[in-house]
N, C-alpha and C. Protein backbone atom coordinates (compact mmCIF):
# COMPACT_ATOMS: atom_id res chain seq x y z
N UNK A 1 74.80 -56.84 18.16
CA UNK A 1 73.45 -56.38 18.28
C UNK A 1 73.09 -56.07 19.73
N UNK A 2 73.67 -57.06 20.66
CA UNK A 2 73.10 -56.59 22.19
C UNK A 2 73.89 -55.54 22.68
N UNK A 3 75.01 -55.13 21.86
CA UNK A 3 75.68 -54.18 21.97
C UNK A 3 74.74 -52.45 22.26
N UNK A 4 74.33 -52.42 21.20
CA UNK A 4 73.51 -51.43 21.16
C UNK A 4 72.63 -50.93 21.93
N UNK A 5 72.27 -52.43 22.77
CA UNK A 5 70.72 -52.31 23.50
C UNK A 5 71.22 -51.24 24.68
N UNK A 6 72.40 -51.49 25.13
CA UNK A 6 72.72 -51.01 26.54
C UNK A 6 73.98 -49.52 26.42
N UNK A 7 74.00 -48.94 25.08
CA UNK A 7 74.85 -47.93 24.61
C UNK A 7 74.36 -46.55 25.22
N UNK A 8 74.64 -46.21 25.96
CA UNK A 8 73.84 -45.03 26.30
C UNK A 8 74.80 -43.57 25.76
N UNK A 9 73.76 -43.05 25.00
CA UNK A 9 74.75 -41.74 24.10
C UNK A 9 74.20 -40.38 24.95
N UNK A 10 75.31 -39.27 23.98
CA UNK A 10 75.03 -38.27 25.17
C UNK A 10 74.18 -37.57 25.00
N UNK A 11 73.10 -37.64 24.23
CA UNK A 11 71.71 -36.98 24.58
C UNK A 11 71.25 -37.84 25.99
N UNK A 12 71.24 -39.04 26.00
CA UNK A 12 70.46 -39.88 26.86
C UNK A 12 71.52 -39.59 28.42
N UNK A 13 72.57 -39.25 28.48
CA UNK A 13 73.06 -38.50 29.65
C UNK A 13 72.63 -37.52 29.75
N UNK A 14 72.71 -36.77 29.04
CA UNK A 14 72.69 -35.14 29.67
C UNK A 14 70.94 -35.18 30.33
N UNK A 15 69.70 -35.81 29.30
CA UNK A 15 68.80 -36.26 30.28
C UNK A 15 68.97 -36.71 31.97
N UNK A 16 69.61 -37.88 31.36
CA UNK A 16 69.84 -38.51 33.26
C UNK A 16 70.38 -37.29 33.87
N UNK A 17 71.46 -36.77 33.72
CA UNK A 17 72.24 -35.29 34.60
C UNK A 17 71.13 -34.77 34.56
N UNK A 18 70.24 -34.01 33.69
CA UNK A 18 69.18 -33.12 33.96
C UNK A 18 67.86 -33.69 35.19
N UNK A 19 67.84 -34.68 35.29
CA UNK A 19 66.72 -35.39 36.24
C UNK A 19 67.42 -35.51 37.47
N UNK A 20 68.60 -35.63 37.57
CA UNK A 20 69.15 -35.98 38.75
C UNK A 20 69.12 -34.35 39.37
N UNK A 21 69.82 -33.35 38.64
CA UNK A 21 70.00 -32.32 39.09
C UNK A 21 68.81 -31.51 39.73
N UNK A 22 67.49 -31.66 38.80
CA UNK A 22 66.29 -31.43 39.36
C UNK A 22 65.77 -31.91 40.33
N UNK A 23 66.27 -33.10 40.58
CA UNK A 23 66.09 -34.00 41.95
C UNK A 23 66.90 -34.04 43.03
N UNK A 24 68.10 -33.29 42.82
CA UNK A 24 68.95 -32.82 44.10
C UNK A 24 67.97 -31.13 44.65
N UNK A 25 67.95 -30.31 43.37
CA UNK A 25 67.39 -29.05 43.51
C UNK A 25 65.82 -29.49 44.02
N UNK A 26 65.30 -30.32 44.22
CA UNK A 26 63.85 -30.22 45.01
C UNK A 26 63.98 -30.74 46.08
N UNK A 27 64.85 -31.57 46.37
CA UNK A 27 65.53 -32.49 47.45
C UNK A 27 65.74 -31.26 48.96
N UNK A 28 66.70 -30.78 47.89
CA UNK A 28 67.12 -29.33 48.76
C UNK A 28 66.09 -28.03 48.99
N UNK A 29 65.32 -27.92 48.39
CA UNK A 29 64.00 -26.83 48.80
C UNK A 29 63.53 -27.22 49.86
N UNK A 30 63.06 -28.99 49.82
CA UNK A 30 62.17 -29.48 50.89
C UNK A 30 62.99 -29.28 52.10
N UNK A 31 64.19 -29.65 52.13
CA UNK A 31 65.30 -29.64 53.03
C UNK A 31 65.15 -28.34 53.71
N UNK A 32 65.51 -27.43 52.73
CA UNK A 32 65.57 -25.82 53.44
C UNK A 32 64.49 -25.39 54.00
N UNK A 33 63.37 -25.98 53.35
CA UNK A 33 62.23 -25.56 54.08
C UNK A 33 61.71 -26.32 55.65
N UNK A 34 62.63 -27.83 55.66
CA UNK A 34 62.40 -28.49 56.88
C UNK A 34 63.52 -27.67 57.63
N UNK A 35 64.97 -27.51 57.34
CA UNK A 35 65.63 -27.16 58.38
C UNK A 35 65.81 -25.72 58.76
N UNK A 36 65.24 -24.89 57.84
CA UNK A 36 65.53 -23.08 57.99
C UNK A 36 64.29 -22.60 57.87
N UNK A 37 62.94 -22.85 58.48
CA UNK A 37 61.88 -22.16 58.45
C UNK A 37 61.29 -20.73 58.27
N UNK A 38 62.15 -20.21 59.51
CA UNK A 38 62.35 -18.85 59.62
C UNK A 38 62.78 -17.95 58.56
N UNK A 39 64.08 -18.86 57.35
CA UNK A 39 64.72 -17.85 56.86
C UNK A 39 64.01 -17.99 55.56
N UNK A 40 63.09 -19.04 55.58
CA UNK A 40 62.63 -19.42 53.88
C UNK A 40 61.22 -18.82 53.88
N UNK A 41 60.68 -18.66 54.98
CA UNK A 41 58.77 -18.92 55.11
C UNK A 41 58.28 -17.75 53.85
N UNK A 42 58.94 -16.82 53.90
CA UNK A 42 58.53 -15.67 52.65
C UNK A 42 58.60 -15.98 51.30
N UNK A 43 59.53 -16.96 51.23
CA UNK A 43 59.78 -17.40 49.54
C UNK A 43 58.58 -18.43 49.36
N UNK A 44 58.59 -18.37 47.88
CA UNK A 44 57.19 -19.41 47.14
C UNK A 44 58.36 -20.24 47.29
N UNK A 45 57.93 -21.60 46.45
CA UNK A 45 59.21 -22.22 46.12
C UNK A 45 59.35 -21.72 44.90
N UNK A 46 58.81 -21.75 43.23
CA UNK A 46 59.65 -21.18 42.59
C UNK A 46 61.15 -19.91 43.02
N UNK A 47 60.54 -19.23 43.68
CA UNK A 47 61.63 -18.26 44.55
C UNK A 47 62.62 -19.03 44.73
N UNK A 48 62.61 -19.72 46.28
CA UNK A 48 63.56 -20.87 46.60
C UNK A 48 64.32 -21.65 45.98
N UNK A 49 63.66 -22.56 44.78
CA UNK A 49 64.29 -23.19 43.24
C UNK A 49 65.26 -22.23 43.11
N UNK A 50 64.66 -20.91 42.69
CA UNK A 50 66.06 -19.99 41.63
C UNK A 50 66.81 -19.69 42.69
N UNK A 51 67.19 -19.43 44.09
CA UNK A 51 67.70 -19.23 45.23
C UNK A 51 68.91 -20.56 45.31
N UNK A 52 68.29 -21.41 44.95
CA UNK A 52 69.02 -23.00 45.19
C UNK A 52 69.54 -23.19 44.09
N UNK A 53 68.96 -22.77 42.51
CA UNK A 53 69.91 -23.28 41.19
C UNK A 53 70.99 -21.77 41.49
N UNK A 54 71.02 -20.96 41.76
CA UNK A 54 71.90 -19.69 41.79
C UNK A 54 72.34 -19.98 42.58
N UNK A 55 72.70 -20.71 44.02
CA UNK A 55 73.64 -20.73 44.37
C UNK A 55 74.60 -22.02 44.43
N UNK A 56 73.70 -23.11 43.73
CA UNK A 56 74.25 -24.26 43.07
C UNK A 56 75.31 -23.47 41.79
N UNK A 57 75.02 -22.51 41.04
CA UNK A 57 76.18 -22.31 39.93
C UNK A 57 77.42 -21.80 40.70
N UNK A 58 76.85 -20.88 42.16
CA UNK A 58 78.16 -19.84 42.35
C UNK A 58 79.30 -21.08 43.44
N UNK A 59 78.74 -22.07 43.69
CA UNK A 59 79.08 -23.08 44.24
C UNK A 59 80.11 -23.61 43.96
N UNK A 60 79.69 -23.82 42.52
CA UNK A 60 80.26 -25.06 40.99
C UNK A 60 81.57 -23.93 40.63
N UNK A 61 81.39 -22.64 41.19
CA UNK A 61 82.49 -21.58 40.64
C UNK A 61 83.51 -21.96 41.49
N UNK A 62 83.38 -21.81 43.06
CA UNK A 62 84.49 -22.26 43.93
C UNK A 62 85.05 -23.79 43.84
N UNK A 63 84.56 -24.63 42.63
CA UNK A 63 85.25 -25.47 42.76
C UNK A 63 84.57 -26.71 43.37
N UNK A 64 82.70 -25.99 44.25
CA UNK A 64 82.43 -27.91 44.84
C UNK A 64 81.49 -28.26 43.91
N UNK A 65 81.73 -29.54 44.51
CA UNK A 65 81.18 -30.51 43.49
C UNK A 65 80.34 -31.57 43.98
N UNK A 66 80.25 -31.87 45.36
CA UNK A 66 79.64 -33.10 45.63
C UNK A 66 78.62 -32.33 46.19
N UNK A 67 77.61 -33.29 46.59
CA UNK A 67 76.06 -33.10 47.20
C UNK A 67 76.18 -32.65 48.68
N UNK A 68 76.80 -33.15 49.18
CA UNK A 68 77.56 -32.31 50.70
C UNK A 68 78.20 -31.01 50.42
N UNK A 69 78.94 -30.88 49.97
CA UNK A 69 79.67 -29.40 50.04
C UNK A 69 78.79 -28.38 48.94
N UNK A 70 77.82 -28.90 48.33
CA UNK A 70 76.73 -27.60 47.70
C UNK A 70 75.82 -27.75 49.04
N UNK A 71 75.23 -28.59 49.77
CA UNK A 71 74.40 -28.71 50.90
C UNK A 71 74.94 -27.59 51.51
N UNK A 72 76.14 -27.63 52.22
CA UNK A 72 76.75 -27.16 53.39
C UNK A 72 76.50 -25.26 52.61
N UNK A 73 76.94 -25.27 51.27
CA UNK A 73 77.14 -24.02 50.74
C UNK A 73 75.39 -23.23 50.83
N UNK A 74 74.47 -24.11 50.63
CA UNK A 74 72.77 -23.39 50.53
C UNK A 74 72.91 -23.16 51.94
N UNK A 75 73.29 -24.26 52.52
CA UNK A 75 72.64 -23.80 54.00
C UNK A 75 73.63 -22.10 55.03
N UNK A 76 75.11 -22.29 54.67
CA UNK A 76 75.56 -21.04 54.56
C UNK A 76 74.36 -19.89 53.81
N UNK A 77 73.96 -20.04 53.03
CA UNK A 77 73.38 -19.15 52.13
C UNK A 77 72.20 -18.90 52.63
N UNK A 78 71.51 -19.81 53.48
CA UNK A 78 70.33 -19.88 53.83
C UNK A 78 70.49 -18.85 55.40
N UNK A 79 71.33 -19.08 55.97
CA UNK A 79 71.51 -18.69 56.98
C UNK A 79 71.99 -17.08 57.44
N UNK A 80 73.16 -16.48 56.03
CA UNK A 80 73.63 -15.97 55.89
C UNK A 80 73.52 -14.34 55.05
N UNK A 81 72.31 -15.08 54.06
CA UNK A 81 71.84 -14.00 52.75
C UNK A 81 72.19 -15.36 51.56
N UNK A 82 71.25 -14.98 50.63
CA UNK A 82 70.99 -16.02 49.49
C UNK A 82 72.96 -15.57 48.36
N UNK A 83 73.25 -14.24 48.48
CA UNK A 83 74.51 -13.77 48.00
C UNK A 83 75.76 -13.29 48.71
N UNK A 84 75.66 -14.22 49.70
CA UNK A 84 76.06 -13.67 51.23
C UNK A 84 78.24 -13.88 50.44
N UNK A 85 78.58 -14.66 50.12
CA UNK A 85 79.73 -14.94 49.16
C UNK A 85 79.80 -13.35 47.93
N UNK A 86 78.75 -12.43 47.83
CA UNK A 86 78.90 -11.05 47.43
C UNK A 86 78.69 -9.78 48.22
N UNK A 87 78.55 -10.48 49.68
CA UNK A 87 78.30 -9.44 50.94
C UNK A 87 79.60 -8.84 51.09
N UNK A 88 79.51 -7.26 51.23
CA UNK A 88 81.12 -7.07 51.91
C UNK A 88 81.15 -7.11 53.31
N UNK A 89 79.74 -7.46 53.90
CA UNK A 89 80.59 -7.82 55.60
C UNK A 89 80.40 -9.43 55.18
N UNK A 90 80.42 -9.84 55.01
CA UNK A 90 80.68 -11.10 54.50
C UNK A 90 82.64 -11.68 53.89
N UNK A 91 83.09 -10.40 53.32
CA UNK A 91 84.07 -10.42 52.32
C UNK A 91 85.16 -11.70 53.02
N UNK A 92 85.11 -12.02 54.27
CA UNK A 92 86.15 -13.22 54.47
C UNK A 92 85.25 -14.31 54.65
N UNK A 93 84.56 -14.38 54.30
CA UNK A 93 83.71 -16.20 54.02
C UNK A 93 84.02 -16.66 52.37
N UNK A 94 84.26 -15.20 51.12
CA UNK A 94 84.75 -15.23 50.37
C UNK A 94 86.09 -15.68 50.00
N UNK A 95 86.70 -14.88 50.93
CA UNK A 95 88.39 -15.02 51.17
C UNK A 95 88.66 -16.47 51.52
N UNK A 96 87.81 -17.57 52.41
CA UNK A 96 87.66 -18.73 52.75
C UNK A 96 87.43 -19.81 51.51
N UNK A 97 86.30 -19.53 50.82
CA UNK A 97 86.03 -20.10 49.65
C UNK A 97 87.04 -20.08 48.26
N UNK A 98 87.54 -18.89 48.21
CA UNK A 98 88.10 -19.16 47.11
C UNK A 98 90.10 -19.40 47.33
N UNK A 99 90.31 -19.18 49.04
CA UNK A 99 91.99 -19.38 49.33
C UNK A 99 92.97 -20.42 48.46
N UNK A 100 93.48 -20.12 48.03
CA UNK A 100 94.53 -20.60 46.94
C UNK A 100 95.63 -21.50 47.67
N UNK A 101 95.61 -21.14 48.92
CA UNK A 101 96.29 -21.95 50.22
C UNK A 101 95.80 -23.77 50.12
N UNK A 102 94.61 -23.36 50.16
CA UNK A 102 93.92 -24.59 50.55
C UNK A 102 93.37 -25.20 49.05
N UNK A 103 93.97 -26.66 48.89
CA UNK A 103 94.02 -26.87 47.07
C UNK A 103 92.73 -27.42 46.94
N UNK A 104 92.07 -27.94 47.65
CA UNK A 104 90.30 -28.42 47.72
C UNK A 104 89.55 -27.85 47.90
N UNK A 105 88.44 -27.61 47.65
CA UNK A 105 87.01 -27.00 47.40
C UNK A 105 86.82 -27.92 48.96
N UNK A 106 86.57 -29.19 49.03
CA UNK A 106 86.09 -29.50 50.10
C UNK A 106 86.30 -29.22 51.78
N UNK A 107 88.05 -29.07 51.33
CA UNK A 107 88.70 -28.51 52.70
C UNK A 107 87.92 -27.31 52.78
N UNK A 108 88.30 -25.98 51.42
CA UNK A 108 87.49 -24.28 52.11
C UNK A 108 86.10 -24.44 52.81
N UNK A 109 85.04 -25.00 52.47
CA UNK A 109 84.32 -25.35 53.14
C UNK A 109 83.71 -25.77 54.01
N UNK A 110 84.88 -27.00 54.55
CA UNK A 110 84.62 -27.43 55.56
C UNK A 110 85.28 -25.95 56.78
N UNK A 111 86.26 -25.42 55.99
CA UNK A 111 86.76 -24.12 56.82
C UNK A 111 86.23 -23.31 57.35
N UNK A 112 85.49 -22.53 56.38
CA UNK A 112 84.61 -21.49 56.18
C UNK A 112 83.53 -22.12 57.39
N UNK A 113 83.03 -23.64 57.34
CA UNK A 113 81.98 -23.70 58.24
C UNK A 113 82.26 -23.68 59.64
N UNK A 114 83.07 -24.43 59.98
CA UNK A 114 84.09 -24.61 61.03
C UNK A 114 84.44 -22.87 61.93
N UNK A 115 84.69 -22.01 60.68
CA UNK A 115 85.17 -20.69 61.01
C UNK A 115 83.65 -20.02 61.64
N UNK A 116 82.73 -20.19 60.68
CA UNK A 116 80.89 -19.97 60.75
C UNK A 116 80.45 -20.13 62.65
N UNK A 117 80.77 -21.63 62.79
CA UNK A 117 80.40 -22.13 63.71
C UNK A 117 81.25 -21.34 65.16
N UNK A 118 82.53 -21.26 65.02
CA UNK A 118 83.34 -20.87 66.18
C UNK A 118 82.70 -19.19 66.23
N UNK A 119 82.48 -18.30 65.23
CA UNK A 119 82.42 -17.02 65.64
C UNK A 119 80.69 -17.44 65.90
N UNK A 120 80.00 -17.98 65.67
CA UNK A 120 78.83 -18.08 66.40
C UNK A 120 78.42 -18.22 67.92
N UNK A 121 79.42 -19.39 68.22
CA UNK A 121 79.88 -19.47 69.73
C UNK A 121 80.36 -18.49 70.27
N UNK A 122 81.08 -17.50 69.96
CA UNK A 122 81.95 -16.78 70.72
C UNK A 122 81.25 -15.86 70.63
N UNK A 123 80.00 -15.01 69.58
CA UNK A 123 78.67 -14.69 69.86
C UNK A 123 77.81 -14.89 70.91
N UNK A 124 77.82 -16.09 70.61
CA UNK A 124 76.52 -16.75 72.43
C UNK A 124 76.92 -16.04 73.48
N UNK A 125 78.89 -16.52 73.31
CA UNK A 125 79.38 -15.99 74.57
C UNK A 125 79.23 -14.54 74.87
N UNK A 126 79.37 -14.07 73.94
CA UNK A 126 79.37 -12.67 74.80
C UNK A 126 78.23 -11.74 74.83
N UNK A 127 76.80 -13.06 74.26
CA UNK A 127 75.68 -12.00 74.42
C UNK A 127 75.24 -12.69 76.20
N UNK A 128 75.95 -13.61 76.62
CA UNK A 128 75.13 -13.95 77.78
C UNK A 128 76.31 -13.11 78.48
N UNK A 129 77.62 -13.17 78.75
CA UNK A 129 78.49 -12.10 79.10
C UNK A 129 77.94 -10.66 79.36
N UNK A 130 76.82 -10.27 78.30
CA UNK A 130 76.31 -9.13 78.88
C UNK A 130 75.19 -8.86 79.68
N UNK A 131 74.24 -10.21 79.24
CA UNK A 131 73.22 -10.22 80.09
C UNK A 131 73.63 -10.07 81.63
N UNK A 132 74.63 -11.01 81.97
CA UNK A 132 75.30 -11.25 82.95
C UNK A 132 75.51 -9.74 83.53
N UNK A 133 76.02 -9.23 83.05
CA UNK A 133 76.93 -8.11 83.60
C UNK A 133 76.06 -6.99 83.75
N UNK A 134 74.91 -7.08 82.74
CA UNK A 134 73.86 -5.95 82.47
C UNK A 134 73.58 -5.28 83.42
């Protein structure tokens, strides 16, 4: 009998998954809206929501799975274009995400950001390189 009390079936999961998921996806609006001001201020949040569940699915396609590596993936997205993974000047952040080289979702990612970050720097560099030289 006390068996029963504590049985949790899979209607009563897919609930919990559905609350949690809604609670990562608002988690992350507030987020985007604290850390990317600039790139969000035009969207309502409904906007933002479908911005964040759409790129939570194309996410779940490359393979991530944890709350960090969809983070890392919005904020690419945020930064980048909301379909920036269907940009063709984009086409090697793609090539990053889906490399067959690399057998983890978590490694491409951490790649792709790593890769993000260095051509950003080497950006800085050569816009003060010109100021310089101007």
């Amino acid at each position: 009998m006390l068996r029963d009390v504590f049985t949790v079936r899979k209607p009563q999961l897919a609930v919990l998954s559905d609350a949690a998921r809604a609670a990562f996806i608002d988690d992350r609006v507030v987020a985007l809206r604290e850390q990317f001001p600039d790139r969000v201020a035009a969207l309502t949040d409904p906007e933002l929501r479908g911005h964040v569940e759409a790129c939570i699915a194309r996410a779940q396609g490359y393979g991530l799975e944890s709350r960090l590596d969809i983070t890392r993936f919005l904020n690419v997205a945020a930064t980048h274009g909301w379909e920036f993974d269907e940009m063709p000047q984009h086409a090697w952040m793609k090539r990053y995400l889906g490399d067959p080289a690399v057998a983890s979702a978590s490694q491409r990612i951490d790649r792709l950001v790593v890769e993000i970050l260095s051509r950003g720097e080497a950006d800085d560099r050569a816009r003060a390189l010109r100021r310089e030289f101007a």
